[in-house]
Each structure stands twice: as C-alpha cells, then as structure tokens.
Protein backbone atom coordinates (compact mmCIF):
# COMPACT_ATOMS: atom_id res chain seq x y z
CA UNK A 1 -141.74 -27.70 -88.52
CA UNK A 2 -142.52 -24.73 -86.00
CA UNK A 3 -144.72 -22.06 -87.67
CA UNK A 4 -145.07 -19.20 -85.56
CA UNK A 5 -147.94 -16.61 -86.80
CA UNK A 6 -147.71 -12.94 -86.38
CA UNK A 7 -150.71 -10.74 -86.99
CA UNK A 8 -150.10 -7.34 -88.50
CA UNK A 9 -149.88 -4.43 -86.01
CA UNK A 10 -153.52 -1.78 -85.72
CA UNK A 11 -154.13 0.67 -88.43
CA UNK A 12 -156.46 3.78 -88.20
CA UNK A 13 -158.66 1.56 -90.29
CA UNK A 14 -159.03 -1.01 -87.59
CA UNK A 15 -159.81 1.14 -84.66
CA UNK A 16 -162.42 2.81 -87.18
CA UNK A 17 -164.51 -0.81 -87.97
CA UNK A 18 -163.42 -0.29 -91.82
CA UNK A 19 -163.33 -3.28 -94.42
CA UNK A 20 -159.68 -3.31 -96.04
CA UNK A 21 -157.94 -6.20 -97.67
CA UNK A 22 -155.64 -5.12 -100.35
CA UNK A 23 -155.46 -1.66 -99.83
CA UNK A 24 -152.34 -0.88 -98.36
CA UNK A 25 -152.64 1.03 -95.31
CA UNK A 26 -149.87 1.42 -92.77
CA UNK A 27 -149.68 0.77 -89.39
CA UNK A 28 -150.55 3.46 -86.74
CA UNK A 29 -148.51 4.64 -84.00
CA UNK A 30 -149.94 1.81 -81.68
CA UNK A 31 -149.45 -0.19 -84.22
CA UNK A 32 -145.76 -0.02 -84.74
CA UNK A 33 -145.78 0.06 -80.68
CA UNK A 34 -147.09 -3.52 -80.67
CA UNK A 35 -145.14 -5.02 -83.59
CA UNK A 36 -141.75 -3.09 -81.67
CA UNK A 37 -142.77 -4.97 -78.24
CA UNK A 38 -143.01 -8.06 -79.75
CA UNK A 39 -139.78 -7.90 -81.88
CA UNK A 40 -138.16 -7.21 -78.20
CA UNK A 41 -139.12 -11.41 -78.09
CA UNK A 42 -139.26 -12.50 -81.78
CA UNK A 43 -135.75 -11.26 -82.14
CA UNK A 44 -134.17 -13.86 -80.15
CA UNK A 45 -135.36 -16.79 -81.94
CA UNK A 46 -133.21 -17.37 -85.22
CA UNK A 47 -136.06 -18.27 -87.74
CA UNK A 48 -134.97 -21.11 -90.71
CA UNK A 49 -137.18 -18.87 -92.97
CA UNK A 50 -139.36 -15.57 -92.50
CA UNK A 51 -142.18 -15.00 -94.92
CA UNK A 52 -144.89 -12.17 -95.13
CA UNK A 53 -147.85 -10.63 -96.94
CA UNK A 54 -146.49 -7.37 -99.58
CA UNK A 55 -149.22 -5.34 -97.77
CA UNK A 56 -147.14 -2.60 -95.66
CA UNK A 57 -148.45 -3.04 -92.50
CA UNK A 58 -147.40 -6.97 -92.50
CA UNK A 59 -143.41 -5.63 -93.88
CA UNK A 60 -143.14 -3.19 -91.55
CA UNK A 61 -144.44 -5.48 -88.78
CA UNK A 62 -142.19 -7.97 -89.73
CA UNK A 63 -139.13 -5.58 -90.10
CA UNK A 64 -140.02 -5.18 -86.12
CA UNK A 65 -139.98 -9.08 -85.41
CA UNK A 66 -136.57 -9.67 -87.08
CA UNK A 67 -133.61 -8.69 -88.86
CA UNK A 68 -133.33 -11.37 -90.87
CA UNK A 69 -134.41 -11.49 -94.96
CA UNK A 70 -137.97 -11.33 -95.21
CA UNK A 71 -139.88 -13.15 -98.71
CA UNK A 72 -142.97 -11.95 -99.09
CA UNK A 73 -145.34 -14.03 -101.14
CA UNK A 74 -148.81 -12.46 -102.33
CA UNK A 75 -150.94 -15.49 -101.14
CA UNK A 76 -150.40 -13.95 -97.62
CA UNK A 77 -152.85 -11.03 -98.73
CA UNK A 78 -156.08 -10.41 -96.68
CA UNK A 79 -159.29 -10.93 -98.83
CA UNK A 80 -159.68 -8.01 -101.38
CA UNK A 81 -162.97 -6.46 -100.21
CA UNK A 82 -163.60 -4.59 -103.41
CA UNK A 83 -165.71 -2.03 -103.35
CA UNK A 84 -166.36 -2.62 -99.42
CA UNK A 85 -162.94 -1.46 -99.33
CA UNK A 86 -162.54 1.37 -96.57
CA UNK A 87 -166.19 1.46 -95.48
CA UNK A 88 -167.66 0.67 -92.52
CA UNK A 89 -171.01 -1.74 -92.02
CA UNK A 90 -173.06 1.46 -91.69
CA UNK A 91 -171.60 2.77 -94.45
CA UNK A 92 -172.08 -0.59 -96.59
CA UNK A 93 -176.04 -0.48 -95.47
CA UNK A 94 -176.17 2.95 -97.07
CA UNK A 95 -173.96 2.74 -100.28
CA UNK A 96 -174.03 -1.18 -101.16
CA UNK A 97 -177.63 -2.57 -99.45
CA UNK A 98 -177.77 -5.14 -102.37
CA UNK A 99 -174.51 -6.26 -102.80
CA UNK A 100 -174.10 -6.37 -98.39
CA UNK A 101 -177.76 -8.46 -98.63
CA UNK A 102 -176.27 -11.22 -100.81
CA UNK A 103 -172.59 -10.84 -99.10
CA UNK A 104 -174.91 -11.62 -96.01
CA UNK A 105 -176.67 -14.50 -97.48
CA UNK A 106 -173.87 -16.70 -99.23
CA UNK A 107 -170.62 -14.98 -97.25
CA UNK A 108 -168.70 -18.14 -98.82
CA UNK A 109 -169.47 -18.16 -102.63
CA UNK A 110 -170.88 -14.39 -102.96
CA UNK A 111 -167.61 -12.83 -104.98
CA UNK A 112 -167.50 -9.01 -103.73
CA UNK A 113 -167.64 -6.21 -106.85
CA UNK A 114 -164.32 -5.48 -107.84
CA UNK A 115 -163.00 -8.33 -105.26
CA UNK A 116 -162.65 -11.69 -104.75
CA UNK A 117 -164.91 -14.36 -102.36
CA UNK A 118 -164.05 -16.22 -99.26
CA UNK A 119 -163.74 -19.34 -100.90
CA UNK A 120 -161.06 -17.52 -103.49
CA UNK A 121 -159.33 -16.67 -100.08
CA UNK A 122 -159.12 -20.55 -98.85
CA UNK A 123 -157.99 -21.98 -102.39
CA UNK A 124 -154.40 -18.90 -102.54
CA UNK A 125 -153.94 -19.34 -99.13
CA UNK A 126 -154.56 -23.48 -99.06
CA UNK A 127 -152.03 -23.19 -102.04
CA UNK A 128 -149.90 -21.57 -99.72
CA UNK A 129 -149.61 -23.76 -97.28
CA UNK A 130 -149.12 -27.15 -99.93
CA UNK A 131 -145.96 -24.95 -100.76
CA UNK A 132 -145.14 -24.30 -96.88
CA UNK A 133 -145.00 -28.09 -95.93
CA UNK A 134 -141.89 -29.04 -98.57
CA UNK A 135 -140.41 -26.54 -95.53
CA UNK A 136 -138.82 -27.23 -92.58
CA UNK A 137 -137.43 -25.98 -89.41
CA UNK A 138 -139.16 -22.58 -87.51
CA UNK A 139 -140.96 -20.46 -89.71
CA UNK A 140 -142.44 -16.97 -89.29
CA UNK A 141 -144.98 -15.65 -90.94
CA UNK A 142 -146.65 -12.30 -90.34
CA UNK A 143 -150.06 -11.84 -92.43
CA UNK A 144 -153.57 -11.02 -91.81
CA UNK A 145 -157.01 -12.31 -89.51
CA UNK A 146 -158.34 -13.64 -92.46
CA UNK A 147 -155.49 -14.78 -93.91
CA UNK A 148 -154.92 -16.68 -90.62
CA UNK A 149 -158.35 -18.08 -90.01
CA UNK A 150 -158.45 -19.62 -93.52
CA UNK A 151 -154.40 -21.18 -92.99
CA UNK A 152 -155.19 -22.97 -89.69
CA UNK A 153 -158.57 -24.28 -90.86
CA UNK A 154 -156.45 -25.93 -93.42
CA UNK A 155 -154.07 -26.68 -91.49
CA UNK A 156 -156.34 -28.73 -89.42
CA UNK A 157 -158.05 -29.95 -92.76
CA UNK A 158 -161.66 -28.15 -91.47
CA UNK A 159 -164.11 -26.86 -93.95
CA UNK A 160 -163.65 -23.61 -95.16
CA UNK A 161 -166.26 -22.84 -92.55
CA UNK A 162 -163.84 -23.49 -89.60
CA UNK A 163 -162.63 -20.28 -90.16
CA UNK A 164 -164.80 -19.15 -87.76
CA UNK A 165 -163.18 -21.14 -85.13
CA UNK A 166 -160.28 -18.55 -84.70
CA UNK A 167 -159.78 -14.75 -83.98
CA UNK A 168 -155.75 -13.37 -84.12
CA UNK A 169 -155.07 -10.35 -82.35
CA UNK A 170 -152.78 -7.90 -82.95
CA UNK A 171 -149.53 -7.71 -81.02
CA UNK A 172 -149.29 -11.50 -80.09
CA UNK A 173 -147.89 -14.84 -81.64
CA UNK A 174 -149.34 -17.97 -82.00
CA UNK A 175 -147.50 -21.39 -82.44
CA UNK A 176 -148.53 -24.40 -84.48
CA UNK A 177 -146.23 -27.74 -85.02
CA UNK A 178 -146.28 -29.59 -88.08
CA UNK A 179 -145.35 -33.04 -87.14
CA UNK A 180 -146.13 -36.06 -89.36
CA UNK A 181 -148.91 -34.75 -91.39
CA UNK A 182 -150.82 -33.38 -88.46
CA UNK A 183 -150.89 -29.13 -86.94
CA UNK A 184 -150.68 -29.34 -83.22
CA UNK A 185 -151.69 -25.55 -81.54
CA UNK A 186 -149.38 -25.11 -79.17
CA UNK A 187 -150.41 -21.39 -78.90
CA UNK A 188 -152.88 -18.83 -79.87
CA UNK A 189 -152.62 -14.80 -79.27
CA UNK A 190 -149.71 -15.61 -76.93
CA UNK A 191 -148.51 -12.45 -75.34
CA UNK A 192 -144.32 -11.92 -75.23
CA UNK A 193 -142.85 -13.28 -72.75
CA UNK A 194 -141.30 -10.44 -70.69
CA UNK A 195 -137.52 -11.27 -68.58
C-alpha cells in the first residue's frame, strides 16, 4: 500500500500561533494557493481511495488534490483543544495559568477542559490506521500535524511519545509504503514536482 499524506493548507489561525483542533476554520487565501499548487501534481496520480478529516480546511484542501470521491472519516480530526481553542500561548498564560501548568506537566495524560488528551488522540487515530491496513493500493489522505505525528508514530509502532519525531508542513506530501507489516518513509514535506 502507498499512503501519501497531505497536510491541510494555512489558516489565519496558523499564521496567528492560535490553538485550534475541532473548530472549523477555513483555509486562507495562501492557503487555498498551496493546496491549488499541489493539486497541479496530486491530480495526476489516480488514487485507489481518498480519505480526509470533516474539518473544512482538510475538504477543501482535498477538493484541490483531486477530483475523485472523497470519505471523510472523523478519526482524521486534529486534537480538540477545548477551551485552548483559538488562543494563543500568551493568551493561555493569562486566561488558563492552571489548566496550561498541568497541560505543561503531563502533555500526554492531562485531558484539556472541554477537550480531549493526547493520548485520546493516539488511541482514534491508532484505530484509524487498524482500519487503513485491510486497504490496499495508493491512498490519500489529507488531515492535520497532529493527526499526522500520532499516525506515523504508529505506523512505525513508536510510543506515543514519537510524535515528536515529525513536523508536516503545509503545502507538501509525504509518502510512506506499507509493505509486509512494516511503514517505509519514502518521503516527508516533499515539495511538487514541477515539469
């Protein structure tokens, strides 16, 4: 199986440093600019199955990378930041101190107000991908940074904590055989190639 992995396009809300998971913000103008400069690529490659988060800014993204039927599956959804949602760190400092101090102090367990916790991220999206390897064939799937980070630390059966080991940018694919029970990374952030 070929999996290729397609960040959603900015928002306002990432050029402003703002915590957002579930709240469904669109993509801005540079946004839909990246997701249309990749599609110029994606749309060549006939995909066996395209799947993305609900959230708008990973549809419309995805409407950019292909014409073909798009699933979306809620298990694709960035963490749901709670009441962090829309704030910046400053902000947090000022409004949340407490609940930031023991986000700070057990980021794994610590279940945000009104949210869910990092490990409640790993199990939906480790679900996710039990479902994804009955699949076959190239896949695309167009989701989130953390949504991302927690698939191909599964993937690669790491801790929850291996996370950490990977950053997905906006505007770029990555690439990641399944062969035999083990994820090979071909790619990571890979620009389009241009003719």
């Amino acid at each position: 199986m070929e999996l290729y992995l397609v960040r959603h396009g900015e928002t306002e809300w990432n050029r402003e440093g703002r915590y957002y998971g579930h709240k469904d913000i669109g993509l801005s103008e540079a946004g839909l600019l990246q997701a249309k400069e990749l599609g110029e690529y994606m749309k060549k490659i006939s995909f066996d199955k395209v799947i993305s988060s609900p959230l708008c800014r990973a549809c419309d993204t995805a409407k950019e990378l292909t014409a073909q039927q798009i699933q979306t599956d809620e298990r694709l959804k960035e963490q749901n930041f709670g009441l962090f949602e829309g704030k910046t760190y400053v902000e947090l400092m000022d409004e949340y101190p407490m609940e930031l101090k023991a986000w700070n102090e057990n980021h794994e367990q610590y279940c945000l107000p009104e949210g869910e916790s990092f490990l409640d991220v790993r199990a939906r999206v480790e679900a996710f991908v039990k479902d994804l390897e009955k699949d076959s064939g190239k896949i695309l799937i167009v989701a989130h940074k953390g949504t991302f980070g927690h698939m191909l630390a599964a993937l690669m059966n790491l801790p929850p904590s291996g996370y950490w080991n990977f950053v997905f940018e906006q505007g770029t694919y990555s690439k990641i055989d399944l062969q035999d029970g083990f994820a090979i990374l071909r790619s990571i952030n890979r620009l389009p190639e241009k003719e």
